[in-house]
Every structure is written in structure tokens, then in C-alpha cells.
N, C-alpha and C. Protein backbone atom coordinates (compact mmCIF):
# COMPACT_ATOMS: atom_id res chain seq x y z
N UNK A 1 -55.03 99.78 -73.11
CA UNK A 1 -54.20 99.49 -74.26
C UNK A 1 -52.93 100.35 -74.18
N UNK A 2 -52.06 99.94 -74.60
CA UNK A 2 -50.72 100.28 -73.95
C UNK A 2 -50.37 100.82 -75.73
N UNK A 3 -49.60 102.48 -75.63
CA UNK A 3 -49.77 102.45 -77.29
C UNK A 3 -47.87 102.33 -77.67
N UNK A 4 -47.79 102.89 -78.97
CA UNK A 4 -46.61 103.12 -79.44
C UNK A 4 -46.14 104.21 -79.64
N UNK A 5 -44.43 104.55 -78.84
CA UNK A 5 -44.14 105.80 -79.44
C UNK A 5 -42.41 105.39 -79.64
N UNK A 6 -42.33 105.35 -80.68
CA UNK A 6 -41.11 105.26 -81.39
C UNK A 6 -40.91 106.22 -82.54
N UNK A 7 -39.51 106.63 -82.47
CA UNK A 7 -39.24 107.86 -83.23
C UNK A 7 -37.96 107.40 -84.02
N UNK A 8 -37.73 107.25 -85.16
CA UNK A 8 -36.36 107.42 -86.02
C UNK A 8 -36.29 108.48 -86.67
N UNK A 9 -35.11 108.72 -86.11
CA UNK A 9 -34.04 110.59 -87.24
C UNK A 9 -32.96 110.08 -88.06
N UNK A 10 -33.00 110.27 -88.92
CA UNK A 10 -31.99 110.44 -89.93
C UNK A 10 -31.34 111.42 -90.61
N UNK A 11 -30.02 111.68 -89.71
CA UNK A 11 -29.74 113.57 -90.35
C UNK A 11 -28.20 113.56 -89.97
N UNK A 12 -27.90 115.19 -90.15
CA UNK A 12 -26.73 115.24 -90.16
C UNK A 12 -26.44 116.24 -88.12
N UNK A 13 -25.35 115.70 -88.19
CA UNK A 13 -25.33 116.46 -86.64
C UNK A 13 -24.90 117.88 -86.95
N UNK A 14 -25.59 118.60 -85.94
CA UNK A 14 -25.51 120.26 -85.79
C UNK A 14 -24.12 120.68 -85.10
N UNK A 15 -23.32 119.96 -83.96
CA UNK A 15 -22.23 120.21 -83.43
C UNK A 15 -21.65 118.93 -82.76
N UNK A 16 -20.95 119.36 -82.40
CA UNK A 16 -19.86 118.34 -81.70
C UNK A 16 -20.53 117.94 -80.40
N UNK A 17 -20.90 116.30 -79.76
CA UNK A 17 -21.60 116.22 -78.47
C UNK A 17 -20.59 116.86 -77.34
N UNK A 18 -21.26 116.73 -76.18
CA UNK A 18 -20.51 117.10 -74.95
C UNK A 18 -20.96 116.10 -74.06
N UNK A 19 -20.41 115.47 -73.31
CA UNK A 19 -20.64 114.82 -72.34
C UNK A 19 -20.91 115.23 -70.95
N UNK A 20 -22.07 115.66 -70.57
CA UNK A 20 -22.36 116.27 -68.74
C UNK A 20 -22.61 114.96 -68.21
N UNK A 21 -22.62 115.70 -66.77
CA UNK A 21 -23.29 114.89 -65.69
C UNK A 21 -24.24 115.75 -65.11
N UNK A 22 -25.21 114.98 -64.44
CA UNK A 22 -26.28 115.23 -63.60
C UNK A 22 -25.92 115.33 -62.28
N UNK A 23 -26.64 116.01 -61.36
CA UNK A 23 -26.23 116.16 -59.74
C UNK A 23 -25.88 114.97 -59.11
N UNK A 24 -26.84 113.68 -59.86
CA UNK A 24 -26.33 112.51 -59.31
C UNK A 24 -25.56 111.42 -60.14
N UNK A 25 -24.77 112.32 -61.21
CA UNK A 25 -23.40 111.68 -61.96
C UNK A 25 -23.76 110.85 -62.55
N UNK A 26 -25.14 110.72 -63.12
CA UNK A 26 -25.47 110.13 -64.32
C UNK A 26 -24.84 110.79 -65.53
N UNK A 27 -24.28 110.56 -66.94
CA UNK A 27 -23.90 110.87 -67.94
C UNK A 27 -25.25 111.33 -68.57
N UNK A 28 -24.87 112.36 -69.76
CA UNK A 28 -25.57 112.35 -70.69
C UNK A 28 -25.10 113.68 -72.03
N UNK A 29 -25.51 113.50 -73.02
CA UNK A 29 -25.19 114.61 -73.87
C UNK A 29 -26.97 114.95 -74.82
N UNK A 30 -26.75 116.14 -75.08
CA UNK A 30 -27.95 116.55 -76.06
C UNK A 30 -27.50 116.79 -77.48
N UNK A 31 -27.90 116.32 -78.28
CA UNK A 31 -27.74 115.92 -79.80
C UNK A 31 -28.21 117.11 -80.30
N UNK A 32 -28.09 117.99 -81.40
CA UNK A 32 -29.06 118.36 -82.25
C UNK A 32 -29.36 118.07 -83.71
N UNK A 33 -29.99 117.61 -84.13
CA UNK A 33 -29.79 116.87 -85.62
C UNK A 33 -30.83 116.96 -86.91
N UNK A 34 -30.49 117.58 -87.45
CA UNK A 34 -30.96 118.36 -88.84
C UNK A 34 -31.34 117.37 -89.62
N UNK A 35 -32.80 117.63 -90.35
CA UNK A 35 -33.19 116.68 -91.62
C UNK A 35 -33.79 117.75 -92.10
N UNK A 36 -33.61 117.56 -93.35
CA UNK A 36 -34.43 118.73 -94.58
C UNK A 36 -35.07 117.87 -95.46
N UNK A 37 -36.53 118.76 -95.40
CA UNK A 37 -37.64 118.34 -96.20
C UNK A 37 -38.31 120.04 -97.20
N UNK A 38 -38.51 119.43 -98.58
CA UNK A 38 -38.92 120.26 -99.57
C UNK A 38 -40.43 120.88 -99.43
N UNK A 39 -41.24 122.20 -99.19
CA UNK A 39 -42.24 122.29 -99.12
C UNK A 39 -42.49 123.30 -100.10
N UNK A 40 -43.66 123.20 -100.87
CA UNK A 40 -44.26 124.34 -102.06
C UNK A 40 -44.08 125.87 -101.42
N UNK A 41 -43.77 126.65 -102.16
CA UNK A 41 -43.96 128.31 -101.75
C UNK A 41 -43.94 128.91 -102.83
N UNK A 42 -45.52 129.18 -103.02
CA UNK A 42 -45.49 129.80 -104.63
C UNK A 42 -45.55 129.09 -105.77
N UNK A 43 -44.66 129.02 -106.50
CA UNK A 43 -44.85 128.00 -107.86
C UNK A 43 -43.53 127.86 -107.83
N UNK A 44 -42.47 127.28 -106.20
CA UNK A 44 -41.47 126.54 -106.44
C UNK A 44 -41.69 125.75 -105.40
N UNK A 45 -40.45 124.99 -105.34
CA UNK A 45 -40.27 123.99 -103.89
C UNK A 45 -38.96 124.77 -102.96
N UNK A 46 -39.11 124.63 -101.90
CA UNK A 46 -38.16 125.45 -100.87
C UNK A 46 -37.42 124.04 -100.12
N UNK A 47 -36.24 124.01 -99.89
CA UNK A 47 -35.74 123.58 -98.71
C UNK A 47 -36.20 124.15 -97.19
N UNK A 48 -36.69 122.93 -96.63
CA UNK A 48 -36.96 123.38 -94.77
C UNK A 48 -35.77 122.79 -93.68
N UNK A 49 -35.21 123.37 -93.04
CA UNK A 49 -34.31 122.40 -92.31
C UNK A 49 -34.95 122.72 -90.87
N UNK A 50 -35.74 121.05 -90.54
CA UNK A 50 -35.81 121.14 -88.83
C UNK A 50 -34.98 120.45 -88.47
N UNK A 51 -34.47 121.42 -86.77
CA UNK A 51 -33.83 120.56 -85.90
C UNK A 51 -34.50 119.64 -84.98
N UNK A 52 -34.01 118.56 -84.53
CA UNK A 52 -34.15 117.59 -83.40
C UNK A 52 -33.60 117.78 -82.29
N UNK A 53 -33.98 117.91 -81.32
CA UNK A 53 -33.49 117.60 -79.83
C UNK A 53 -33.52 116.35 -79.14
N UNK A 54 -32.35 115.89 -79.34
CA UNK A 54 -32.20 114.67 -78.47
C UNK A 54 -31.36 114.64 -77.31
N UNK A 55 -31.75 113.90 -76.53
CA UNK A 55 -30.78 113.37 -75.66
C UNK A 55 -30.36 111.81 -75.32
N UNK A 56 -29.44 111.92 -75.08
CA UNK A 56 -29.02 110.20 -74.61
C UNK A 56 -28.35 110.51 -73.48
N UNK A 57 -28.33 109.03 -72.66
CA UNK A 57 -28.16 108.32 -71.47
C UNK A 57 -26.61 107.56 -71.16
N UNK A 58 -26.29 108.11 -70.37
CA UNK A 58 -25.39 107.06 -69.86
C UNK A 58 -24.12 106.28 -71.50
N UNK A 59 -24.00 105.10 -71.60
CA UNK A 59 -23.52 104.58 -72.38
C UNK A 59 -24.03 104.66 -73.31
N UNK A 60 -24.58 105.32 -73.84
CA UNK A 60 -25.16 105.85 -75.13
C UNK A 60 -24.06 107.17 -75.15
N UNK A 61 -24.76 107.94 -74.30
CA UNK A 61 -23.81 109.37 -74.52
C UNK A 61 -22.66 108.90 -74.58
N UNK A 62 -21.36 108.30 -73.50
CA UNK A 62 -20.41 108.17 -74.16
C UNK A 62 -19.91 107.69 -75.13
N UNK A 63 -20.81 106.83 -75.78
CA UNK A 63 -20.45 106.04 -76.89
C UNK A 63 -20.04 107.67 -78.02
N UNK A 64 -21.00 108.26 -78.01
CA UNK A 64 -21.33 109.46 -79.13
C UNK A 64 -20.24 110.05 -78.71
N UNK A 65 -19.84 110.66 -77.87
CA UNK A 65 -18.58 111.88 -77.92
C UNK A 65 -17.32 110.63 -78.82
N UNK A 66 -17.42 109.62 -79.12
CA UNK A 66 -16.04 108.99 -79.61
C UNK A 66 -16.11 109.05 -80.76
N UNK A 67 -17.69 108.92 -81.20
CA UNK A 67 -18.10 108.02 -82.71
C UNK A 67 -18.74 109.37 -83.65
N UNK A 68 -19.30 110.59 -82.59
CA UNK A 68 -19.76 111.91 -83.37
C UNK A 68 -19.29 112.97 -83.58
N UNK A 69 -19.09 113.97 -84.67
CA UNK A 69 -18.45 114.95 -84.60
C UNK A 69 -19.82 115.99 -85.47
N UNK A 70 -19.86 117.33 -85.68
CA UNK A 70 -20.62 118.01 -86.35
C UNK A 70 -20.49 117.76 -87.78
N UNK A 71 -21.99 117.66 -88.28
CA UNK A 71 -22.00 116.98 -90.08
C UNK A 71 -21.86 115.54 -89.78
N UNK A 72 -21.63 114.71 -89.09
CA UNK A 72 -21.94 113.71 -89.23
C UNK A 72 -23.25 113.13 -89.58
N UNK A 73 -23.31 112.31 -90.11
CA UNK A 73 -24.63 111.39 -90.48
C UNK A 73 -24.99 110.57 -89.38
N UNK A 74 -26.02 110.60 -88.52
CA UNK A 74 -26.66 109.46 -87.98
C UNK A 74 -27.81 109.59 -87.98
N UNK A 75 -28.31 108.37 -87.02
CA UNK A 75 -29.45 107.73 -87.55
C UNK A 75 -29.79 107.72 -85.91
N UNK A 76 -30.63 107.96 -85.66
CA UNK A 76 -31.51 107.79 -83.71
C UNK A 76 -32.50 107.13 -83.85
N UNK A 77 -33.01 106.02 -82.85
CA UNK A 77 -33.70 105.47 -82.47
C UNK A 77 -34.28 105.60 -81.00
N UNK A 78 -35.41 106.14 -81.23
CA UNK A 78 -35.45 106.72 -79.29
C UNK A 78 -37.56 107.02 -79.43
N UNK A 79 -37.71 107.69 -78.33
CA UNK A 79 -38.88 107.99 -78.07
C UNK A 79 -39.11 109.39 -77.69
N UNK A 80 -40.60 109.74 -77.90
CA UNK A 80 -41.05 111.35 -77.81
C UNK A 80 -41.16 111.65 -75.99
N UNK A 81 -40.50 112.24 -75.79
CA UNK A 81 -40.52 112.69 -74.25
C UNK A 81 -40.86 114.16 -73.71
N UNK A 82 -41.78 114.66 -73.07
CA UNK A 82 -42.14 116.02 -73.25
C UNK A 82 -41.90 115.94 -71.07
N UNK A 83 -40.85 117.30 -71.14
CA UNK A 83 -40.88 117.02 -69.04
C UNK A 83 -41.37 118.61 -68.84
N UNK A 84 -42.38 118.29 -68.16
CA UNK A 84 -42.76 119.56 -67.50
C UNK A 84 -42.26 120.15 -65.91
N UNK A 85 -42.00 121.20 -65.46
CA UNK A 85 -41.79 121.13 -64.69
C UNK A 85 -42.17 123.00 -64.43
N UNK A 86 -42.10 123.56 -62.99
CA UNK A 86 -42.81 124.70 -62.59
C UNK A 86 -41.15 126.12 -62.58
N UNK A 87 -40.65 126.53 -63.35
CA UNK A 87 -39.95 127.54 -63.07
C UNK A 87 -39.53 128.29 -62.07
N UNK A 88 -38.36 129.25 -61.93
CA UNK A 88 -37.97 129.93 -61.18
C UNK A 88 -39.15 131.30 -60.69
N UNK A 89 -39.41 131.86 -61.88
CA UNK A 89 -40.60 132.79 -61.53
C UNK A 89 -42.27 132.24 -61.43
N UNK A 90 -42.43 130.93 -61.19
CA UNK A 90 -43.35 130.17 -60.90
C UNK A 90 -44.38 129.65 -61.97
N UNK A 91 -43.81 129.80 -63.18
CA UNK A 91 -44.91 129.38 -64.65
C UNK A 91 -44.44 128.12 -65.12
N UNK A 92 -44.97 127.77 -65.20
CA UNK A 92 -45.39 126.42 -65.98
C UNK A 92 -43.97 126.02 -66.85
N UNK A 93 -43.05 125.41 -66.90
CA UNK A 93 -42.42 125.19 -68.21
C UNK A 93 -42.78 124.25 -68.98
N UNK A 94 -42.26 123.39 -70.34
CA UNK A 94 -41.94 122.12 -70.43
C UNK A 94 -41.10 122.20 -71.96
N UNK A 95 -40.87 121.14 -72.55
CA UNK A 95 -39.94 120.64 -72.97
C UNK A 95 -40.05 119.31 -73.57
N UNK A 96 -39.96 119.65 -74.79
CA UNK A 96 -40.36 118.02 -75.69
C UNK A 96 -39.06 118.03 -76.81
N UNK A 97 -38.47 116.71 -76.58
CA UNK A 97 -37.46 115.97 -76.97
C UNK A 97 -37.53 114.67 -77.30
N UNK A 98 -36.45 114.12 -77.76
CA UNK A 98 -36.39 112.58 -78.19
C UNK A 98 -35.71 112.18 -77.34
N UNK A 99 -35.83 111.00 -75.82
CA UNK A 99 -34.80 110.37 -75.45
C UNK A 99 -34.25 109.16 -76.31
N UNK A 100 -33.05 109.30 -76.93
CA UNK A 100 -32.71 108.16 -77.68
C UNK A 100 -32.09 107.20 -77.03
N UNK A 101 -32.47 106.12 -77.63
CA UNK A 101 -32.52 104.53 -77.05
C UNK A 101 -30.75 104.13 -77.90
N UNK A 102 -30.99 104.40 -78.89
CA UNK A 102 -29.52 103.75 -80.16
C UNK A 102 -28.95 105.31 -80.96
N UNK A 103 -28.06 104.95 -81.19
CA UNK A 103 -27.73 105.51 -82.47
C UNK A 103 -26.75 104.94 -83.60
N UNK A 104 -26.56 105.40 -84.50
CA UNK A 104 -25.60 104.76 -85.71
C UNK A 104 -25.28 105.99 -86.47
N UNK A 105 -23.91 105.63 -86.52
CA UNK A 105 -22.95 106.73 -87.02
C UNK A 105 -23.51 105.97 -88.91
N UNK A 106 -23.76 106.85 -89.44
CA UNK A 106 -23.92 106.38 -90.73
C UNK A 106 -23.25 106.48 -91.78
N UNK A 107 -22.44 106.00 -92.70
CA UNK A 107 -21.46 105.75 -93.01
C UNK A 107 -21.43 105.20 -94.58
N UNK A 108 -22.26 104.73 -94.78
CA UNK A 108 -22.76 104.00 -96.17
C UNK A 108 -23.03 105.34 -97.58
N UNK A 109 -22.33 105.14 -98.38
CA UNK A 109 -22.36 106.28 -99.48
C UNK A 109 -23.90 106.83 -99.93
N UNK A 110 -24.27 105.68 -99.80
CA UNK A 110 -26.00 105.78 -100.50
C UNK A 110 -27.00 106.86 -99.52
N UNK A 111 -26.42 106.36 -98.48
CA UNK A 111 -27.01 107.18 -97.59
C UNK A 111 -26.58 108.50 -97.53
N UNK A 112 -24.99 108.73 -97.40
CA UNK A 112 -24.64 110.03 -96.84
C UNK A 112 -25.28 110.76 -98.32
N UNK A 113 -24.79 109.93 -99.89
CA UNK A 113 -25.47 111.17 -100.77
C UNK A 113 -27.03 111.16 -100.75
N UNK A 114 -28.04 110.68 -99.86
CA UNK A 114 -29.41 111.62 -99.73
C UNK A 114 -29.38 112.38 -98.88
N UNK A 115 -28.74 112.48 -97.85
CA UNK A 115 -28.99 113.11 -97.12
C UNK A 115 -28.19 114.55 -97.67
N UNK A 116 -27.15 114.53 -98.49
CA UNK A 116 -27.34 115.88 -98.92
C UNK A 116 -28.16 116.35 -100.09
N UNK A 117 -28.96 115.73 -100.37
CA UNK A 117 -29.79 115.65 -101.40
C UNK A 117 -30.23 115.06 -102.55
């Protein structure tokens, strides 16, 4: 059985993208993107802000360096990707991220006022 892993973020961007390349001149940029959720502490509610790590591909990434700037609102559509790989001093690393598939600059009032609260 073949399962599902799909991920949507809805947040505000942490900085401005950058556009790299890879050794073999593939494009790409890493996103970071903030959503805040309320959790009990005590006998109040607290603001939590986690970040997201994303990355995008190719024409995705460039699309974003045109359409994103930091504080922007978007919206990712992508999947949970975790890459392991063995280090310089020989331990184990890895690394879990979202490769995103879409994104959308979000733009709609309704939206931008939840997302600041």
C-alpha cells in the first residue's frame, strides 16, 4: 500500500529567498516560514512560533526570489523529506524538511489578518 505524505504551511516568510545552485546547476532556494499556534502555560495561553524548513526546486525557486520577500504571507504545498547522510567526522547526520511542490504568495485580506492573529 502506497501511503500519503502531503504537507500544507501557511505563514509568514522569515527572510528574503536566495537563489543557489547545486554542483550540477540545478536551482534551488530554502524557505523559512513561521506559523504561530496558542498553547496553555499555567492559567494563560502563550503564543508558540515554529519555523518550517523548506526547500524548492528549480522553477519553483525562481519563481519565489520574484514573488517573495520577508513577512510575506504564503502558503506551501510540498512533502515531508528527511536526507540522511554520513559526515565529515564520520557520524551519522540527517535532516528533515519540506520539499515544496507549489507555493502562493498570499494576498487576500482575510487571510493576511489571521495570520497575524
Amino acid at each position: 500500500m502506497r501511503g500519503i505524505n502531503k504537507v500544507i504551511v501557511l505563514g509568514r516568510m522569515g527572510h528574503d529567498p536566495e537563489l543557489k545552485k547545486t554542483v550540477a546547476g540545478r536551482s534551488y532556494t530554502d524557505l523559512n516560514i513561521a506559523t504561530n499556534r496558542v498553547i496553555p502555560k499555567g492559567d494563560e495561553w502563550v503564543e508558540v512560533v515554529d519555523w518550517h524548513q523548506i526547500r524548492l526546486w528549480e522553477r519553483e525557486a525562481e519563481r519565489s526570489i520574484k514573488l517573495l520577500q520577508k513577512g510575506t504571507a504564503t502558503a506551501v504545498v510540498g512533502q515531508l523529506r528527511t536526507d540522511t547522510w554520513i559526515g565529515e567526522s564520520g557520524e551519522k547526520r540527517s535532516r528533515t524538511y519540506i520539499k515544496g511542490d507549489h507555493f502562493e504568495f498570499v494576498s487576500h485580506p482575510t487571510m493576511n489578518k489571521a495570520l497575524k492573529g
